[in-house]
C-alpha atoms as a PDB file:
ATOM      1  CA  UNK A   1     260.298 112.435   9.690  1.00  0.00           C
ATOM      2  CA  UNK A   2     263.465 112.075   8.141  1.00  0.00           C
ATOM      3  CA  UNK A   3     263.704 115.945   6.930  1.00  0.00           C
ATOM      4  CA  UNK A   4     263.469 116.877  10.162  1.00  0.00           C
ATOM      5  CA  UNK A   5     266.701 114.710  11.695  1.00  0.00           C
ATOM      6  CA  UNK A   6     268.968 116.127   8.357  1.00  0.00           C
ATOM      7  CA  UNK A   7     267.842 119.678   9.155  1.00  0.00           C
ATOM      8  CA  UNK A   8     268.946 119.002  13.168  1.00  0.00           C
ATOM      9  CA  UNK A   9     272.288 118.611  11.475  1.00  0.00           C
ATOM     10  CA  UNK A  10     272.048 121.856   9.682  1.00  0.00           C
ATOM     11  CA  UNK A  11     275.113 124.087  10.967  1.00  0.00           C
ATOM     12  CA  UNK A  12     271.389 126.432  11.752  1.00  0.00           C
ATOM     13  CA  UNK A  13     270.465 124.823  14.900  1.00  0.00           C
ATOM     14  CA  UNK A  14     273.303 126.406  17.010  1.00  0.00           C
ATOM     15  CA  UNK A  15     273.333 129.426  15.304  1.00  0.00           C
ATOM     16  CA  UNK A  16     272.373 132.843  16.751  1.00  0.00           C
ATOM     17  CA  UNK A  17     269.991 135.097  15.049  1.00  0.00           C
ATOM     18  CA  UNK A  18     273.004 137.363  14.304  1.00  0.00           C
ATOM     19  CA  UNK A  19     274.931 134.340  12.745  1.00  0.00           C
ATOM     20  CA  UNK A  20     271.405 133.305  10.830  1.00  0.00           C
ATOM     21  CA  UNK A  21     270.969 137.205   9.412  1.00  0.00           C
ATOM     22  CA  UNK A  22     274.881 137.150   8.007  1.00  0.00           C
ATOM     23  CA  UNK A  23     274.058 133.757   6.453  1.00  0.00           C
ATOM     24  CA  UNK A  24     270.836 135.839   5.113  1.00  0.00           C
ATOM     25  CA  UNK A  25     272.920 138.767   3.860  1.00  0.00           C
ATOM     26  CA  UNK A  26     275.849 136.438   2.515  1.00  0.00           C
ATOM     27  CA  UNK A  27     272.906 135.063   0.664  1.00  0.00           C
ATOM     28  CA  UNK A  28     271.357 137.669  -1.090  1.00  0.00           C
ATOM     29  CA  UNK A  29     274.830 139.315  -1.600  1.00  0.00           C
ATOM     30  CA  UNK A  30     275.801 136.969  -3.549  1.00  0.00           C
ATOM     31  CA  UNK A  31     272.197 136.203  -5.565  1.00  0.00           C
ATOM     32  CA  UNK A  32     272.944 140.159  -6.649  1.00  0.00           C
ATOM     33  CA  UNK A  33     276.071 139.966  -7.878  1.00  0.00           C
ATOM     34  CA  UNK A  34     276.260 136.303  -9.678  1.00  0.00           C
ATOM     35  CA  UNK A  35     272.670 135.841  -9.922  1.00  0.00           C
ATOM     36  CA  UNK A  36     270.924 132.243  -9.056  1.00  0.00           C
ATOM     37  CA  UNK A  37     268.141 130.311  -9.418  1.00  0.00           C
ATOM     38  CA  UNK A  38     265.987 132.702  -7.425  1.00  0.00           C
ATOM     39  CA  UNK A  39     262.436 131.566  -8.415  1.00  0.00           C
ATOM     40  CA  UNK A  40     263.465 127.774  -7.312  1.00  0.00           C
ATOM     41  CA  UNK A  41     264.860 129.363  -4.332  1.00  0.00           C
ATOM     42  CA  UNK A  42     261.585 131.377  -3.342  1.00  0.00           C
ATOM     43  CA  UNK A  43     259.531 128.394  -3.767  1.00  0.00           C
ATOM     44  CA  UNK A  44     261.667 125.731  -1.863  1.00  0.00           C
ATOM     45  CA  UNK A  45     261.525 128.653   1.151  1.00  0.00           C
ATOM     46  CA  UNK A  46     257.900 128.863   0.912  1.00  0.00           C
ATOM     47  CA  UNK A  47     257.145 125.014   1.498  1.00  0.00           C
ATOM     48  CA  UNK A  48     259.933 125.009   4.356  1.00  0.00           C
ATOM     49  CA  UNK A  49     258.089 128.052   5.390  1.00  0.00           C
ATOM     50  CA  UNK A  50     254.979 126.184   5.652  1.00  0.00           C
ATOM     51  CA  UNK A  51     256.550 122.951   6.226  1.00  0.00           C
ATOM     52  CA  UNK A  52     257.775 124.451   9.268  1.00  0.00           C
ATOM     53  CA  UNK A  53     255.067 126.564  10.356  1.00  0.00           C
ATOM     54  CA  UNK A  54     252.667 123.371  10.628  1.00  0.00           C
ATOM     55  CA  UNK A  55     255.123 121.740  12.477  1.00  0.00           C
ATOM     56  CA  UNK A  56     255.253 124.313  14.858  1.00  0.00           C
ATOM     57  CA  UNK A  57     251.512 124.246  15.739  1.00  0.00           C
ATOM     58  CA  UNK A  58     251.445 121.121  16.290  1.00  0.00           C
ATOM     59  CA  UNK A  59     254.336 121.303  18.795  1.00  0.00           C
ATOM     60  CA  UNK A  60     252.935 124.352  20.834  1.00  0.00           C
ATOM     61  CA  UNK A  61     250.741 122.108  22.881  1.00  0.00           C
ATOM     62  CA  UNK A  62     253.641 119.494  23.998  1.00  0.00           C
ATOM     63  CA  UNK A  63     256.431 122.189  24.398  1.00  0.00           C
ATOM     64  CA  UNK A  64     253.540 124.197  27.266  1.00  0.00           C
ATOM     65  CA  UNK A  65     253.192 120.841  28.598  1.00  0.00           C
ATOM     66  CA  UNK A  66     257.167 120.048  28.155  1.00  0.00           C
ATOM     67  CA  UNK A  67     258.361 124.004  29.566  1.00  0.00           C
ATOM     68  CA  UNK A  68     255.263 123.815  32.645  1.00  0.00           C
ATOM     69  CA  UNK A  69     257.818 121.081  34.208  1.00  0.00           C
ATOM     70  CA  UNK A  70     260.390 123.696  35.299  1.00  0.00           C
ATOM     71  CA  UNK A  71     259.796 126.515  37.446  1.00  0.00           C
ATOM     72  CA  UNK A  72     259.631 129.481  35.979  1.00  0.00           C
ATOM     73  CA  UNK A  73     257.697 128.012  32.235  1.00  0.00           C
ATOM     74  CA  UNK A  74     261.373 129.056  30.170  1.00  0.00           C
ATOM     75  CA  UNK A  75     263.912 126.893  28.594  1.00  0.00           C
ATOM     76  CA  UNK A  76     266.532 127.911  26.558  1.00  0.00           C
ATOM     77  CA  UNK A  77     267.603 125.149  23.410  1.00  0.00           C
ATOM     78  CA  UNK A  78     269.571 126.343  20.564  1.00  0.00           C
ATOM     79  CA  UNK A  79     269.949 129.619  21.339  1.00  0.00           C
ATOM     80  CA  UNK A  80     266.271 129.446  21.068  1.00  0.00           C
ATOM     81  CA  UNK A  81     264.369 131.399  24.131  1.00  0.00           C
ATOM     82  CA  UNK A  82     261.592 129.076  24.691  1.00  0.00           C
ATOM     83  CA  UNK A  83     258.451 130.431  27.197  1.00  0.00           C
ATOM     84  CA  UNK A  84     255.410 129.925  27.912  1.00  0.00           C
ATOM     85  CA  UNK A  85     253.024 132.675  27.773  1.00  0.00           C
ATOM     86  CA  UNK A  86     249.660 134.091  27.697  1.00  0.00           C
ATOM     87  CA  UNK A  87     248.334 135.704  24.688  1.00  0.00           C
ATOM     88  CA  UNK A  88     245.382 136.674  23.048  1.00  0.00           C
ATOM     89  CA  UNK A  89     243.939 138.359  26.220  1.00  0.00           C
ATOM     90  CA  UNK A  90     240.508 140.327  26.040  1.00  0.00           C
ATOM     91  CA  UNK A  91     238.466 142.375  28.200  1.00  0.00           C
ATOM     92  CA  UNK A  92     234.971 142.797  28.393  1.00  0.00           C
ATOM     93  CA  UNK A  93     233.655 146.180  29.044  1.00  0.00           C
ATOM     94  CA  UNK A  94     230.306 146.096  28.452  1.00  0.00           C
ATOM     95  CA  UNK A  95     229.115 146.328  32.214  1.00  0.00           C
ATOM     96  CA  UNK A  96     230.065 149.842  31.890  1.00  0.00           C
ATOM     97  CA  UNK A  97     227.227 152.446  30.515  1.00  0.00           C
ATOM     98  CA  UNK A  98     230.011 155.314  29.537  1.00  0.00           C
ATOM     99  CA  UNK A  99     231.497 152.085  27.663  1.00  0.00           C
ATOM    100  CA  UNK A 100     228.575 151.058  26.072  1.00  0.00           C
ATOM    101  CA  UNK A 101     227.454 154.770  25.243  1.00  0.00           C
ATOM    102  CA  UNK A 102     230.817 155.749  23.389  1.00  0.00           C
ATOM    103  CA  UNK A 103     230.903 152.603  22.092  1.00  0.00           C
ATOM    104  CA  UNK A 104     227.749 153.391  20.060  1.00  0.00           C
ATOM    105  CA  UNK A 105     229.153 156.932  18.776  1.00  0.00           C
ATOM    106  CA  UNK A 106     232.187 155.173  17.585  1.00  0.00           C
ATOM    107  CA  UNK A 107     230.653 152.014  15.515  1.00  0.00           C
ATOM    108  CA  UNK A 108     227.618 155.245  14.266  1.00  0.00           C
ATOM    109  CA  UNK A 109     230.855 157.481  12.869  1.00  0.00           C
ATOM    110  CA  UNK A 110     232.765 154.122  12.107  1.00  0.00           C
ATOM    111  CA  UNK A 111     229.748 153.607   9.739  1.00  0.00           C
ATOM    112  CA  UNK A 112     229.877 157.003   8.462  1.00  0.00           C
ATOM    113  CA  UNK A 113     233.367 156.720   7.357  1.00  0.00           C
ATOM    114  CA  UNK A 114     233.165 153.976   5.236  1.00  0.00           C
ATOM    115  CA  UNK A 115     229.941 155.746   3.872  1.00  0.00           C
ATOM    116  CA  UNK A 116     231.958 158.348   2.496  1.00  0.00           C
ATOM    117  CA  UNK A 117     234.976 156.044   1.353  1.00  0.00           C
ATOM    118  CA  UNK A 118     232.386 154.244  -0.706  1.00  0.00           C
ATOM    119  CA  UNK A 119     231.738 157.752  -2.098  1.00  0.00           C
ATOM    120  CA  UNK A 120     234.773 158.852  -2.267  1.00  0.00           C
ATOM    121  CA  UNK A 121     236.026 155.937  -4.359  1.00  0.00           C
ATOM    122  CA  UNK A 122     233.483 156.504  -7.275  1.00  0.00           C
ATOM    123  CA  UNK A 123     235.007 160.283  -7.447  1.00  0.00           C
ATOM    124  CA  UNK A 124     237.078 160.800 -11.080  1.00  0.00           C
ATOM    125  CA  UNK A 125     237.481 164.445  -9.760  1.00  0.00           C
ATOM    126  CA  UNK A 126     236.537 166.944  -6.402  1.00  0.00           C
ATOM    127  CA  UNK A 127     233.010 167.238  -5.934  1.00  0.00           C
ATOM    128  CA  UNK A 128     231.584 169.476  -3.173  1.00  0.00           C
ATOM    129  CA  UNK A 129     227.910 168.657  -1.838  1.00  0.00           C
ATOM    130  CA  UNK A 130     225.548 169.984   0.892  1.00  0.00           C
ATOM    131  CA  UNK A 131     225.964 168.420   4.475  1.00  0.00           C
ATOM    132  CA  UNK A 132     221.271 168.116   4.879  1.00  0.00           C
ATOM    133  CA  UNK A 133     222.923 167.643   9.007  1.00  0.00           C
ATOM    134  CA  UNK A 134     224.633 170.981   8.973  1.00  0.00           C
ATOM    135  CA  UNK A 135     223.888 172.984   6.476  1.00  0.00           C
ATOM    136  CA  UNK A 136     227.476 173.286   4.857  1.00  0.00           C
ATOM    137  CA  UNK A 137     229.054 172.783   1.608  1.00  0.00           C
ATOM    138  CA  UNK A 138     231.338 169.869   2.009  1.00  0.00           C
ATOM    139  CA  UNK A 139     233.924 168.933  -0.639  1.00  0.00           C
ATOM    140  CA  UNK A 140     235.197 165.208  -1.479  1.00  0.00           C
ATOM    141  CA  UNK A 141     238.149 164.027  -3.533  1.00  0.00           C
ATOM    142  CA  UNK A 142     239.135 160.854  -4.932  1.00  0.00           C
ATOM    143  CA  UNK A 143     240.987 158.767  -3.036  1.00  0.00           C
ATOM    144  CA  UNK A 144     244.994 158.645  -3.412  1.00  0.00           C
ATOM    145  CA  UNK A 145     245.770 155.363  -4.407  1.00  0.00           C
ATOM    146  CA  UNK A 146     248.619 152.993  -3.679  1.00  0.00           C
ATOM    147  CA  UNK A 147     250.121 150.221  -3.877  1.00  0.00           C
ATOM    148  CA  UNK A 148     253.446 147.886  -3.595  1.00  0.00           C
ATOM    149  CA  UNK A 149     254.706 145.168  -5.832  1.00  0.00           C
ATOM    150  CA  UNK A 150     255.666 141.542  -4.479  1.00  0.00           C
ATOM    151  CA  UNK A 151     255.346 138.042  -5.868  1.00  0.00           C
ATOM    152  CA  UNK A 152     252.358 136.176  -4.847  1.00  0.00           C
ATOM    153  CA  UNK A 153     253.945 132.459  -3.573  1.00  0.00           C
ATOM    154  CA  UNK A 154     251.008 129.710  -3.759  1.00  0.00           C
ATOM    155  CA  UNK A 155     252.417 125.849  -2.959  1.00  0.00           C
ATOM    156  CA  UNK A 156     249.599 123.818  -5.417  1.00  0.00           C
END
């Protein structure tokens, strides 16, 4: 893949990640104060984005089998710490009854929360309505809502 060997030559490869965030900040320093073409911009880093991030998978499985040939799994190329690792772990705790027994209570009141989200959601204003458990007068309120604002990048 040709766009691979021209971005080898990229001044990036032996950079540091301090080096790469000044290049970041020089960057966007100077998109604020002269402006750009910043929606070309954001889309060509979204297909390198995934350009790259495809890549990547699909050179996990030969770097573990590239790294397992030295002795402790670790290479370092580029200034890039390279290591083999194990993630993703999980433990199964289900051979223990306290486990199993709390287990239940959380996933019942798990349930029970999102009950009274779903509740709580349909709310325009506090409304306060008897507990048939307990006995009590409970009040609800709407939910708070928020939110943040970003741009949505989609390669077609």
């Amino acid at each position: 893949m040709n766009e691979i060997a021209e971005l080898k030559k990229s001044a990036i490869v032996n950079s540091n990640k301090e080096q790469m965030t000044n290049m970041v900040s020089s960057y966007l320093e100077d998109i604020a104060f002269n402006g750009g073409d910043v929606l070309n911009d954001l889309s060509v880093c979204r297909k390198f984005i995934f350009l790259l991030q495809e890549i990547e998978k699909g050179l996990i499985p030969h770097a573990i089998t590239e790294l397992s040939k030295y002795d402790k799994k670790e290479s370092l190329v580029n200034n890039v710490d390279l290591k083999v690792v194990e993630t993703g772990s999980k433990s199964d705790y289900s051979a223990s009854p306290a486990w199993v027994k709390q287990k239940s209570v959380v996933e019942k009141e798990t349930e029970r929360l999102k009950q009274i989200e779903s509740f709580a959601k349909g709310l325009k204003e506090r409304a306060q309505l008897l507990d048939e458990e307990t006995g009590e007068l409970v009040e609800y309120f709407p939910p708070v809502r928020s939110s943040s604002t970003t741009v949505r990048v989609t390669i077609k």
